[in-house]
Structure formats: structure tokens, C-alpha cells
PDB file of N, CA and C in Angstrom:
ATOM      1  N   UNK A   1      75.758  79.581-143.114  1.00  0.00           N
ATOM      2  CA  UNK A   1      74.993  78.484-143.683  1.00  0.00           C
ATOM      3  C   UNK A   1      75.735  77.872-144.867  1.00  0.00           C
ATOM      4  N   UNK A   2      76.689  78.525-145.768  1.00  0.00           N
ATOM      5  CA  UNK A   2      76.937  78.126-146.578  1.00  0.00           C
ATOM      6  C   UNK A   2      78.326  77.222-145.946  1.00  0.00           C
ATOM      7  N   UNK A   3      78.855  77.778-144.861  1.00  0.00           N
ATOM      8  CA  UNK A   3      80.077  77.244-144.536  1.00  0.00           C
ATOM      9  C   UNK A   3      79.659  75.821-144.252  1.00  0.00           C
ATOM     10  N   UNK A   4      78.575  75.099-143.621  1.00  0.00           N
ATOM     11  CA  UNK A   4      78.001  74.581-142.809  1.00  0.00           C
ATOM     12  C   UNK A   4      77.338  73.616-143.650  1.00  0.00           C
ATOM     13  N   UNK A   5      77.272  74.064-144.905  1.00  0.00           N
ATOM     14  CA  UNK A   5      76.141  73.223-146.082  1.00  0.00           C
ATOM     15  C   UNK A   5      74.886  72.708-145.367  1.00  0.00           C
ATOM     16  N   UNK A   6      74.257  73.906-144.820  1.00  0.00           N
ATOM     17  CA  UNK A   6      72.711  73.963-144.238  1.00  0.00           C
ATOM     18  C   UNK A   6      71.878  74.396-145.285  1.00  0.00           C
ATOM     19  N   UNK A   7      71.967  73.039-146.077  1.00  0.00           N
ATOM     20  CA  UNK A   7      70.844  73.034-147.432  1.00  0.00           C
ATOM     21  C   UNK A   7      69.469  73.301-146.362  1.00  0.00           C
ATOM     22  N   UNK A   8      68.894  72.985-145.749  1.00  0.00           N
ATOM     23  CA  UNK A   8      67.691  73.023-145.375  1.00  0.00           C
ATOM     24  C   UNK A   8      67.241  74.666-145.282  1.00  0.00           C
ATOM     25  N   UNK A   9      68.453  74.975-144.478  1.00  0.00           N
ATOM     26  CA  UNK A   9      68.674  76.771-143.686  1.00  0.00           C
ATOM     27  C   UNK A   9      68.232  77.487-144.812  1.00  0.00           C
ATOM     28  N   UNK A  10      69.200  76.918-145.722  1.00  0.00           N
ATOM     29  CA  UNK A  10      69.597  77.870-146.992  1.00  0.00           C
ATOM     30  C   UNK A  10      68.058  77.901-147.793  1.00  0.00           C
ATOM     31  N   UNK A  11      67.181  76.633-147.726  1.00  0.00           N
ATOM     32  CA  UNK A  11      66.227  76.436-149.035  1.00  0.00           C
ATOM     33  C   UNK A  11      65.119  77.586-148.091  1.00  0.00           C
ATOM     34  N   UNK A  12      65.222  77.424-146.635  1.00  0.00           N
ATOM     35  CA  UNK A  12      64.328  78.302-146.117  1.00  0.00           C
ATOM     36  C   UNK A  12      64.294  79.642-146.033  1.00  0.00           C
ATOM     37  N   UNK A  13      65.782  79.852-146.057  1.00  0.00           N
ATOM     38  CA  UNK A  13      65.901  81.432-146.618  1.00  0.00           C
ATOM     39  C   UNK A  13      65.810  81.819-148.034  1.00  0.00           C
ATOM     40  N   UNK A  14      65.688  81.161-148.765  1.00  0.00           N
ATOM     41  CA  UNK A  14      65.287  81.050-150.429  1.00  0.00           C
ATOM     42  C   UNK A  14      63.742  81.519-150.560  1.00  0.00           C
ATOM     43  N   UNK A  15      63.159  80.783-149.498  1.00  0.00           N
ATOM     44  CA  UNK A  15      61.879  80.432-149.874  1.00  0.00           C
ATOM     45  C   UNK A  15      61.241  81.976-149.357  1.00  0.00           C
ATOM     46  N   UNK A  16      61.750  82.543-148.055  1.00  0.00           N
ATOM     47  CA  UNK A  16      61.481  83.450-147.749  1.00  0.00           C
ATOM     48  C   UNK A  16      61.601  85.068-148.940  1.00  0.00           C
ATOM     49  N   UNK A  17      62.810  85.024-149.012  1.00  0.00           N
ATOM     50  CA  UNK A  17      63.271  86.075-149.894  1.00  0.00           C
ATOM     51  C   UNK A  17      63.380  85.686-151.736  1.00  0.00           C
ATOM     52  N   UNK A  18      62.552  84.578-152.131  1.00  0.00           N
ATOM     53  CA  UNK A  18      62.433  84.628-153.341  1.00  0.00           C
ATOM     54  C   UNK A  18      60.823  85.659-153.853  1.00  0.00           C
ATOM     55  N   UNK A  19      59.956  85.570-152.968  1.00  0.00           N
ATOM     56  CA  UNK A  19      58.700  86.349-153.266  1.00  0.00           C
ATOM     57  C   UNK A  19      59.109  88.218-153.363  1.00  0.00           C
ATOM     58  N   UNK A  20      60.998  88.791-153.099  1.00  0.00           N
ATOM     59  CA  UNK A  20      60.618  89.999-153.581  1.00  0.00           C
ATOM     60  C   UNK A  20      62.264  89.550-153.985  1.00  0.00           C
ATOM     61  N   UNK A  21      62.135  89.368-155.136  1.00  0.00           N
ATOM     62  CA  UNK A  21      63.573  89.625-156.216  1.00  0.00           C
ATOM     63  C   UNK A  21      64.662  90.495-156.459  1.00  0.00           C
ATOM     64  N   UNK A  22      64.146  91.212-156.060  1.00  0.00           N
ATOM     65  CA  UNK A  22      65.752  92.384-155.276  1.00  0.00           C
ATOM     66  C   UNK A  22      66.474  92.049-154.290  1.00  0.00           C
ATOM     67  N   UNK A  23      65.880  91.456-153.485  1.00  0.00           N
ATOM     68  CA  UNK A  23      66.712  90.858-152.042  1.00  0.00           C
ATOM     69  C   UNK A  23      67.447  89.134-152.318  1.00  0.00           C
ATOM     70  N   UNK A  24      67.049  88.974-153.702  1.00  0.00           N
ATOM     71  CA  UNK A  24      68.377  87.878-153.813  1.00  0.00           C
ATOM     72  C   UNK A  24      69.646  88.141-154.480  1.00  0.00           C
ATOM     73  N   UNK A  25      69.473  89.543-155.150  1.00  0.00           N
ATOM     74  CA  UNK A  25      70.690  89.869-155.568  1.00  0.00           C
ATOM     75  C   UNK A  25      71.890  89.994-154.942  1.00  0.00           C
ATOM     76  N   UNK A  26      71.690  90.441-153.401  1.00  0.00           N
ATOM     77  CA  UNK A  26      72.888  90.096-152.318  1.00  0.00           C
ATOM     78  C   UNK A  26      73.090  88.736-152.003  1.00  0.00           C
ATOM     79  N   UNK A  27      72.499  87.899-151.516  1.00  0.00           N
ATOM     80  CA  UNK A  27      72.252  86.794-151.730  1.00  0.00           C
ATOM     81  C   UNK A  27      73.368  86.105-152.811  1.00  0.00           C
ATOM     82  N   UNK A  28      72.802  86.523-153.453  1.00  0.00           N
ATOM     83  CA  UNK A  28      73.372  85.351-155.098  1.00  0.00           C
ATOM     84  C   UNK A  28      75.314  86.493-154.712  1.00  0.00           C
ATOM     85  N   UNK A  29      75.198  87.780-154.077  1.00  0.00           N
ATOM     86  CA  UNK A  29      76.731  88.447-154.153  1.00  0.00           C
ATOM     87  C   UNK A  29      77.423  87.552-153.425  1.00  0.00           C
ATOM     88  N   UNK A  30      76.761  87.230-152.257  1.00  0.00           N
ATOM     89  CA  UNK A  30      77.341  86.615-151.030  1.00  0.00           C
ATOM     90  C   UNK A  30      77.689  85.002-151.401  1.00  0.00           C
ATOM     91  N   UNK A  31      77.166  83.971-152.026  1.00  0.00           N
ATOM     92  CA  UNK A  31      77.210  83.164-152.993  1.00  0.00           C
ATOM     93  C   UNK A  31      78.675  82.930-153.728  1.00  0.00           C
ATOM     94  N   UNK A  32      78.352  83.895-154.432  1.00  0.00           N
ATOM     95  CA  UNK A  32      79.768  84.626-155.280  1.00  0.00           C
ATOM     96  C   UNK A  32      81.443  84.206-154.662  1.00  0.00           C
ATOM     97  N   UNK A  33      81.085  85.344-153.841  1.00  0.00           N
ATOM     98  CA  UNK A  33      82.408  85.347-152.867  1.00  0.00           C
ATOM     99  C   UNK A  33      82.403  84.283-151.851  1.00  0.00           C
ATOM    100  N   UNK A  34      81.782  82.967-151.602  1.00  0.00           N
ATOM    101  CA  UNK A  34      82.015  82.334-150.722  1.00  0.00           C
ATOM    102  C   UNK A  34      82.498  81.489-151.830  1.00  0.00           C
ATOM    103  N   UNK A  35      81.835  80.686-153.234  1.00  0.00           N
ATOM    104  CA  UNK A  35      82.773  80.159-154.218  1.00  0.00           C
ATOM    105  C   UNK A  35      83.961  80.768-154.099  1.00  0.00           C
ATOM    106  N   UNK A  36      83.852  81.758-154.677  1.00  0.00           N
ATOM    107  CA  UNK A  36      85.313  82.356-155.034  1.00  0.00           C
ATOM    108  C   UNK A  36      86.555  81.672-154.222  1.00  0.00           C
ATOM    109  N   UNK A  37      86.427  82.198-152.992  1.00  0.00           N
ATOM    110  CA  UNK A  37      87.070  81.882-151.404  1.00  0.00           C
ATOM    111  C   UNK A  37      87.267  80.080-151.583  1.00  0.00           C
ATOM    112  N   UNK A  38      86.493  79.592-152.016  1.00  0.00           N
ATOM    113  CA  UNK A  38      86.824  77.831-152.002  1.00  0.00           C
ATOM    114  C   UNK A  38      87.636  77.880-153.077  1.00  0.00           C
ATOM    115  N   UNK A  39      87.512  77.908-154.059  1.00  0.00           N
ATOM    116  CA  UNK A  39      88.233  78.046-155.411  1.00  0.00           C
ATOM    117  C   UNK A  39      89.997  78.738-154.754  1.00  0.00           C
ATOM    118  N   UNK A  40      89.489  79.816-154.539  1.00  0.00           N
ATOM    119  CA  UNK A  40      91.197  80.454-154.245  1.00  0.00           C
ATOM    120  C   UNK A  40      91.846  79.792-153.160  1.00  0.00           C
ATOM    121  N   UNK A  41      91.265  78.428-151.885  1.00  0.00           N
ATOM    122  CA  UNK A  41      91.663  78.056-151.179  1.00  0.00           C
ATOM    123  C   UNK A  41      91.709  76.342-151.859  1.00  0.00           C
ATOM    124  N   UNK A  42      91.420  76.136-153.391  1.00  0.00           N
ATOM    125  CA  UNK A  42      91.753  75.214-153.314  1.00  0.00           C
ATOM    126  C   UNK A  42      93.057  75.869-154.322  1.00  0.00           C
ATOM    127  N   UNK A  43      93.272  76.802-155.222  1.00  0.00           N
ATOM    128  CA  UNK A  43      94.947  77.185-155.839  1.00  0.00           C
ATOM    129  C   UNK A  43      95.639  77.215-154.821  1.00  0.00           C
ATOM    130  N   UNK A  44      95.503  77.954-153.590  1.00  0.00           N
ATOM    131  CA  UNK A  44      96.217  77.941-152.331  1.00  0.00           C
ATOM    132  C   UNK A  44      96.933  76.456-152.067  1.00  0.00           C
ATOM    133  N   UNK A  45      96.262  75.711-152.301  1.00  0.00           N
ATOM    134  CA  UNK A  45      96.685  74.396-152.053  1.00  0.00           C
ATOM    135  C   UNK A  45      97.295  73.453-153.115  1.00  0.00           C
ATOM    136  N   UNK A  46      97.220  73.978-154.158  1.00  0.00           N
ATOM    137  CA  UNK A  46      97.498  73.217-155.450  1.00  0.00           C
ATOM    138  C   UNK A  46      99.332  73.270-155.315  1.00  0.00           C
ATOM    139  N   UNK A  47     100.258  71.966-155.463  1.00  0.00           N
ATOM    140  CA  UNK A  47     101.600  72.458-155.697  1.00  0.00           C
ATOM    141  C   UNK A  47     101.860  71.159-156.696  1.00  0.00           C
ATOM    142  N   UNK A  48     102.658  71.625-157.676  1.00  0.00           N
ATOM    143  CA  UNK A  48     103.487  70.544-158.547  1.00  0.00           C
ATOM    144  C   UNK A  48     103.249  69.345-158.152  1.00  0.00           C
ATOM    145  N   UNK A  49     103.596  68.926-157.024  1.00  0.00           N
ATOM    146  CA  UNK A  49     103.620  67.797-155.923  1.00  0.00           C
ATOM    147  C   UNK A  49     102.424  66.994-156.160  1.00  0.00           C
ATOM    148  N   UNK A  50     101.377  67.663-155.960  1.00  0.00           N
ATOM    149  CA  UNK A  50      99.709  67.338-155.996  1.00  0.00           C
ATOM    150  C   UNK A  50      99.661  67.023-157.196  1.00  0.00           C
ATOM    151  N   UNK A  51      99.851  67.347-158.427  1.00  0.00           N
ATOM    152  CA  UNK A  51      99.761  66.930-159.873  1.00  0.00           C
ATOM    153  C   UNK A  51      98.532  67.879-160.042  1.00  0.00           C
ATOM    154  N   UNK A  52      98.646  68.144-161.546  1.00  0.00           N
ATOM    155  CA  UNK A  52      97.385  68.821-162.370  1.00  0.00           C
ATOM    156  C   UNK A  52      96.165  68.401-161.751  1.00  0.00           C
ATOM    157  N   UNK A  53      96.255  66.419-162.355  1.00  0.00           N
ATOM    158  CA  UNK A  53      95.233  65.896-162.208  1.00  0.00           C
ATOM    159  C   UNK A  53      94.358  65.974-160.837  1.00  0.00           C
ATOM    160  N   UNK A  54      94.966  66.074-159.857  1.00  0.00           N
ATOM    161  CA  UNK A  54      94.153  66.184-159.254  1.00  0.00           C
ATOM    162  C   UNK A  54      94.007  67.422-158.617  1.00  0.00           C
ATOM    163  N   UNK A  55      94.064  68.258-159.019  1.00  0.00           N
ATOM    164  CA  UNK A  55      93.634  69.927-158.917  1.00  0.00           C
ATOM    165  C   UNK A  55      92.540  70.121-159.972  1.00  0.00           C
ATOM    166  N   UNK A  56      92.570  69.876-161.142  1.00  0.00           N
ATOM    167  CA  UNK A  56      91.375  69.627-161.727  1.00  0.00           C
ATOM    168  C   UNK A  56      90.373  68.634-161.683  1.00  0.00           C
ATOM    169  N   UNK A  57      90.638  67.689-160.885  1.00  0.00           N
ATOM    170  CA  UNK A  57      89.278  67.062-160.245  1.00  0.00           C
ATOM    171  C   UNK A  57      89.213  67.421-159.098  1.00  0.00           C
ATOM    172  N   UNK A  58      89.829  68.032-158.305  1.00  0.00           N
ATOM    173  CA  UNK A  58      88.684  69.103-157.099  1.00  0.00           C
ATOM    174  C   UNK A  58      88.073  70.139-157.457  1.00  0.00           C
ATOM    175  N   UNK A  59      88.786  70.460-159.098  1.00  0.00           N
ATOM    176  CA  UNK A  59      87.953  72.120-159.400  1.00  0.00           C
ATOM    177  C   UNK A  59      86.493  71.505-159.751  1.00  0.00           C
ATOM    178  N   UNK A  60      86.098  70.000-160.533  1.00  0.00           N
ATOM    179  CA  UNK A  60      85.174  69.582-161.130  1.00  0.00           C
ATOM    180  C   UNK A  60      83.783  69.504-159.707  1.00  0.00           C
ATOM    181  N   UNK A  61      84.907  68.882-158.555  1.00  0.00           N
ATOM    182  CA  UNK A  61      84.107  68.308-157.439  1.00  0.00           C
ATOM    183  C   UNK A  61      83.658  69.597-156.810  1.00  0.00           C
ATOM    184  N   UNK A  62      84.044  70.284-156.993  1.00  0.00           N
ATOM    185  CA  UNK A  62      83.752  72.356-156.302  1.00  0.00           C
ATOM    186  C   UNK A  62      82.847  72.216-156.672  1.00  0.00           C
ATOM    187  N   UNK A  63      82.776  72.349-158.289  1.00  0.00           N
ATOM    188  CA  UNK A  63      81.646  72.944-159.094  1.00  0.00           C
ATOM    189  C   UNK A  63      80.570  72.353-158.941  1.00  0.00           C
ATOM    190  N   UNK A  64      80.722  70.661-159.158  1.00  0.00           N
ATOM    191  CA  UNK A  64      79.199  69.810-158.730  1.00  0.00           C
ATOM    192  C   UNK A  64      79.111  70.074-157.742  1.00  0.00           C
ATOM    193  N   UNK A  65      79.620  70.250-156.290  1.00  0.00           N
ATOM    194  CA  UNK A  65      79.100  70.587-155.253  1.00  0.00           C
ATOM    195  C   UNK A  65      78.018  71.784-155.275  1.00  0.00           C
ATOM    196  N   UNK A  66      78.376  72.668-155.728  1.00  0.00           N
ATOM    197  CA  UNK A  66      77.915  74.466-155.734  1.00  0.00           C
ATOM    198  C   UNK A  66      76.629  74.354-156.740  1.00  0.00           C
ATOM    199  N   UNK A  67      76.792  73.761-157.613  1.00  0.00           N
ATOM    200  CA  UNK A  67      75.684  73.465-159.255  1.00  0.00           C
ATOM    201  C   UNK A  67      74.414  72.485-158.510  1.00  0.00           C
ATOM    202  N   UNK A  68      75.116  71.778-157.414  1.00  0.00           N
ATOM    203  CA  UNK A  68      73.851  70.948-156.986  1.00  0.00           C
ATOM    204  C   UNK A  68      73.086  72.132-156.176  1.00  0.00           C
ATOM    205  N   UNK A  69      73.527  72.959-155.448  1.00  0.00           N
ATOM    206  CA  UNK A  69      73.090  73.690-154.374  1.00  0.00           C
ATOM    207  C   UNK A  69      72.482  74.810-155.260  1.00  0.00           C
ATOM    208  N   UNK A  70      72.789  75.182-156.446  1.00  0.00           N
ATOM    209  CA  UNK A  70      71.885  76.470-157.021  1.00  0.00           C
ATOM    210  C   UNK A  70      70.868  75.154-157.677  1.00  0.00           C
ATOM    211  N   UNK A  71      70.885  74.365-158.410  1.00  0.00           N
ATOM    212  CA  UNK A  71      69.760  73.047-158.720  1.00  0.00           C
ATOM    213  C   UNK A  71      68.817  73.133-157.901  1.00  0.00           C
ATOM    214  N   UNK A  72      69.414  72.352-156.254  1.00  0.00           N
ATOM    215  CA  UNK A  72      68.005  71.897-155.460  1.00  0.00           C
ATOM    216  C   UNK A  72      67.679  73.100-154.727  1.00  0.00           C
ATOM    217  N   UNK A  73      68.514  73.702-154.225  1.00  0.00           N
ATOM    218  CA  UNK A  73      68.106  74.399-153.006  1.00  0.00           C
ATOM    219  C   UNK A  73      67.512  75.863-153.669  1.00  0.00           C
ATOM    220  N   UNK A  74      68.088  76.463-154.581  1.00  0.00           N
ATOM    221  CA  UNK A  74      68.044  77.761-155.090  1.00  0.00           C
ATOM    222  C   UNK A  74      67.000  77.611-156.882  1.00  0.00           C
ATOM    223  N   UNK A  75      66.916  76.591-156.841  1.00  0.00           N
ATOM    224  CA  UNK A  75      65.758  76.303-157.932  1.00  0.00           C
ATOM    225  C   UNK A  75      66.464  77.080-159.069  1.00  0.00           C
ATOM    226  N   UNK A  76      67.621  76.893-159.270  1.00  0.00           N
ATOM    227  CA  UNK A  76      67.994  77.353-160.752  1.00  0.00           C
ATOM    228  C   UNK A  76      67.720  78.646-161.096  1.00  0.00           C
ATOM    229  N   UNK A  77      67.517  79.218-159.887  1.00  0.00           N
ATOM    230  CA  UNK A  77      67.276  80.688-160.017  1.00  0.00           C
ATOM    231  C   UNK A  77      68.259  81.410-161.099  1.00  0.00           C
ATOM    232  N   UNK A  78      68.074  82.377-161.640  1.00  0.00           N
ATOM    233  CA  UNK A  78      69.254  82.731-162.597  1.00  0.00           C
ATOM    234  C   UNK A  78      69.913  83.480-162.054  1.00  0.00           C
ATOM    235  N   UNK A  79      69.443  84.396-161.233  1.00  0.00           N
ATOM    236  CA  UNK A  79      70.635  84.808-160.196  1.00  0.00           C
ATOM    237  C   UNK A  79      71.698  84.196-159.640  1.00  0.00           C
ATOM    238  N   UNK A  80      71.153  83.131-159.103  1.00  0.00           N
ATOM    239  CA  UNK A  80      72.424  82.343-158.063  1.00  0.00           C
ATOM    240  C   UNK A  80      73.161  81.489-159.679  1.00  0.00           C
ATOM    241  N   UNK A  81      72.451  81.290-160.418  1.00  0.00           N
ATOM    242  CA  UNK A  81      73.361  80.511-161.924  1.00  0.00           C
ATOM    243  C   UNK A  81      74.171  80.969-162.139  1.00  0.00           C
ATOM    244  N   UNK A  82      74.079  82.656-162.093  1.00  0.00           N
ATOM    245  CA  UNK A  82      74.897  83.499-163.233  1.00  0.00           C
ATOM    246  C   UNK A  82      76.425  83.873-161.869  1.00  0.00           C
ATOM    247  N   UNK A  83      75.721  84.064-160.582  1.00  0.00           N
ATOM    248  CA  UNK A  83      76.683  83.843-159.327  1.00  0.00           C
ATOM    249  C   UNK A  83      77.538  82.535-159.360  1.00  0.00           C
ATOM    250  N   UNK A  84      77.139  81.444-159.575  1.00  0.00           N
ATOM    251  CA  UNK A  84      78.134  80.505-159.721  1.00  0.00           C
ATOM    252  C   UNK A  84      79.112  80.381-161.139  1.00  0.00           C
ATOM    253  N   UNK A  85      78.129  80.650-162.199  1.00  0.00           N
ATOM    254  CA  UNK A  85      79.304  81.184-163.642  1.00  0.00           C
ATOM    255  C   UNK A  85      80.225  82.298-163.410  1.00  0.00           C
ATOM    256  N   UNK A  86      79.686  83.397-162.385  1.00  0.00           N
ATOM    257  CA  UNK A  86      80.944  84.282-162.460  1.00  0.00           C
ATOM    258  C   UNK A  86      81.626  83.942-161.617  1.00  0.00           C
ATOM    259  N   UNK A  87      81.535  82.901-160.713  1.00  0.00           N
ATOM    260  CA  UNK A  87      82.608  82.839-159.420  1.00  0.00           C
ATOM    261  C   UNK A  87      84.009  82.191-160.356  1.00  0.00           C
ATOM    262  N   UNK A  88      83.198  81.207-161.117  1.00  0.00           N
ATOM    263  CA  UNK A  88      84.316  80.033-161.301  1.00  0.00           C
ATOM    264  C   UNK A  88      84.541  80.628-162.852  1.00  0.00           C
ATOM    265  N   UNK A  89      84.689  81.563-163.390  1.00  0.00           N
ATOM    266  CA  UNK A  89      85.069  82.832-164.073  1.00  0.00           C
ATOM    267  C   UNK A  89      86.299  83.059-163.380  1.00  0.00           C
ATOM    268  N   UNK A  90      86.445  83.674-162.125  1.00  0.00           N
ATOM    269  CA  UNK A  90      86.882  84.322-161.610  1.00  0.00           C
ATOM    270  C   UNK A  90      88.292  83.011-160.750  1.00  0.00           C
ATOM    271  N   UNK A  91      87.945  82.292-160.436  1.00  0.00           N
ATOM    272  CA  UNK A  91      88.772  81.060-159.999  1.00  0.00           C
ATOM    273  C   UNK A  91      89.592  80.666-161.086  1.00  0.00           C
ATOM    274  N   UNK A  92      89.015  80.127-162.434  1.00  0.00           N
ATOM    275  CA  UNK A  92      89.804  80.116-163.575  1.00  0.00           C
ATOM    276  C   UNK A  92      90.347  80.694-164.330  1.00  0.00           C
ATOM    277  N   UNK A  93      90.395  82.053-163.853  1.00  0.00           N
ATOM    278  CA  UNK A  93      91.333  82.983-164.718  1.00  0.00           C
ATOM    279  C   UNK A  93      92.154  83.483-163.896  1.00  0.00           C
ATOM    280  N   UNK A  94      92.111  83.038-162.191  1.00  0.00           N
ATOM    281  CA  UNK A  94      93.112  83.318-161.121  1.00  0.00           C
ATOM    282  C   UNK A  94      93.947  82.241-161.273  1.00  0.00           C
ATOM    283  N   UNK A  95      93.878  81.143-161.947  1.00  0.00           N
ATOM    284  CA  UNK A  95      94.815  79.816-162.206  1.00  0.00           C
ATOM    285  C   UNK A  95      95.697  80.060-163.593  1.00  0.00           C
TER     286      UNK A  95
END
């Protein structure tokens, strides 16, 4: 779902597994590592060639992408928040 950006999929599996709060903690893991994986496949791609500039405006366009999806779909849950702060933690200190 996440590969797929099945916001709908995703808000319905939210909706399901937000009423017992332990079961989004995998959730928000799985989250994690699928950022991560975009992030390390966009350094993968980054070369001199490409310029800074625009390696740091796909890192910006990552992030609004992912920030909209914990916003609408995941209701700002702090789980999936603190999953997207540590992904791109983890992306920017792999750069």
C-alpha cells in the first residue's frame, strides 16, 4: 500500500488498528523503513552531475510527500510523526 500510495487502503487500515495502540507501533516500524528505502534510493541516485540543488529538492519533495500522508491519512498520530522524524534522521546522516 505504501508502494502504491493507496491513501484510501492505508486510512482504512488506520482506522481499523488505531482503536488498540500497540498494533500501530509496527505499523509506524514498517513506515520507517519504507521512508528510509526512498531516501537511500534517492542518495543512490544523487551524482555530482545531478547538482546539490536538485538532490535537495527531492529530499524536500520526499518529505512533503510522507508529512502529507502521516497529516491526512494517519491523523498526526505521534507514532507515525516520530516514524517519519526518525526515518529522515536516518537518510540525513546517511548523506
Amino acid at each position: 500500500m505504501l508502494q502504491t500510495d493507496s491513501r484510501n487502503d492505508l486510512a482504512r487500515m488506520y482506522n481499523l488498528y488505531r482503536e488498540n495502540p500497540p498494533s500501530l507501533g509496527p505499523i509506524g516500524g514498517m513506515l520507517k523503513r519504507h521512508i528510509v528505502g526512498a531516501g537511500m534510493d534517492l542518495i543512490a541516485e544523487f551524482t555530482d552531475e545531478s547538482g546539490s540543488l536538485k538532490f535537495v529538492i527531492d529530499l524536500i519533495e520526499l518529505h512533503d510527500r510522507y508529512y502529507s500522508l502521516v497529516t491526512d491519512v494517519f491523523q498526526n498520530n505521534p507514532i507515525f510523526d516520530q516514524a517519519l522524524k526518525e526515518a529522515f534522521e536516518v537518510i540525513v546522516n546517511k548523506k
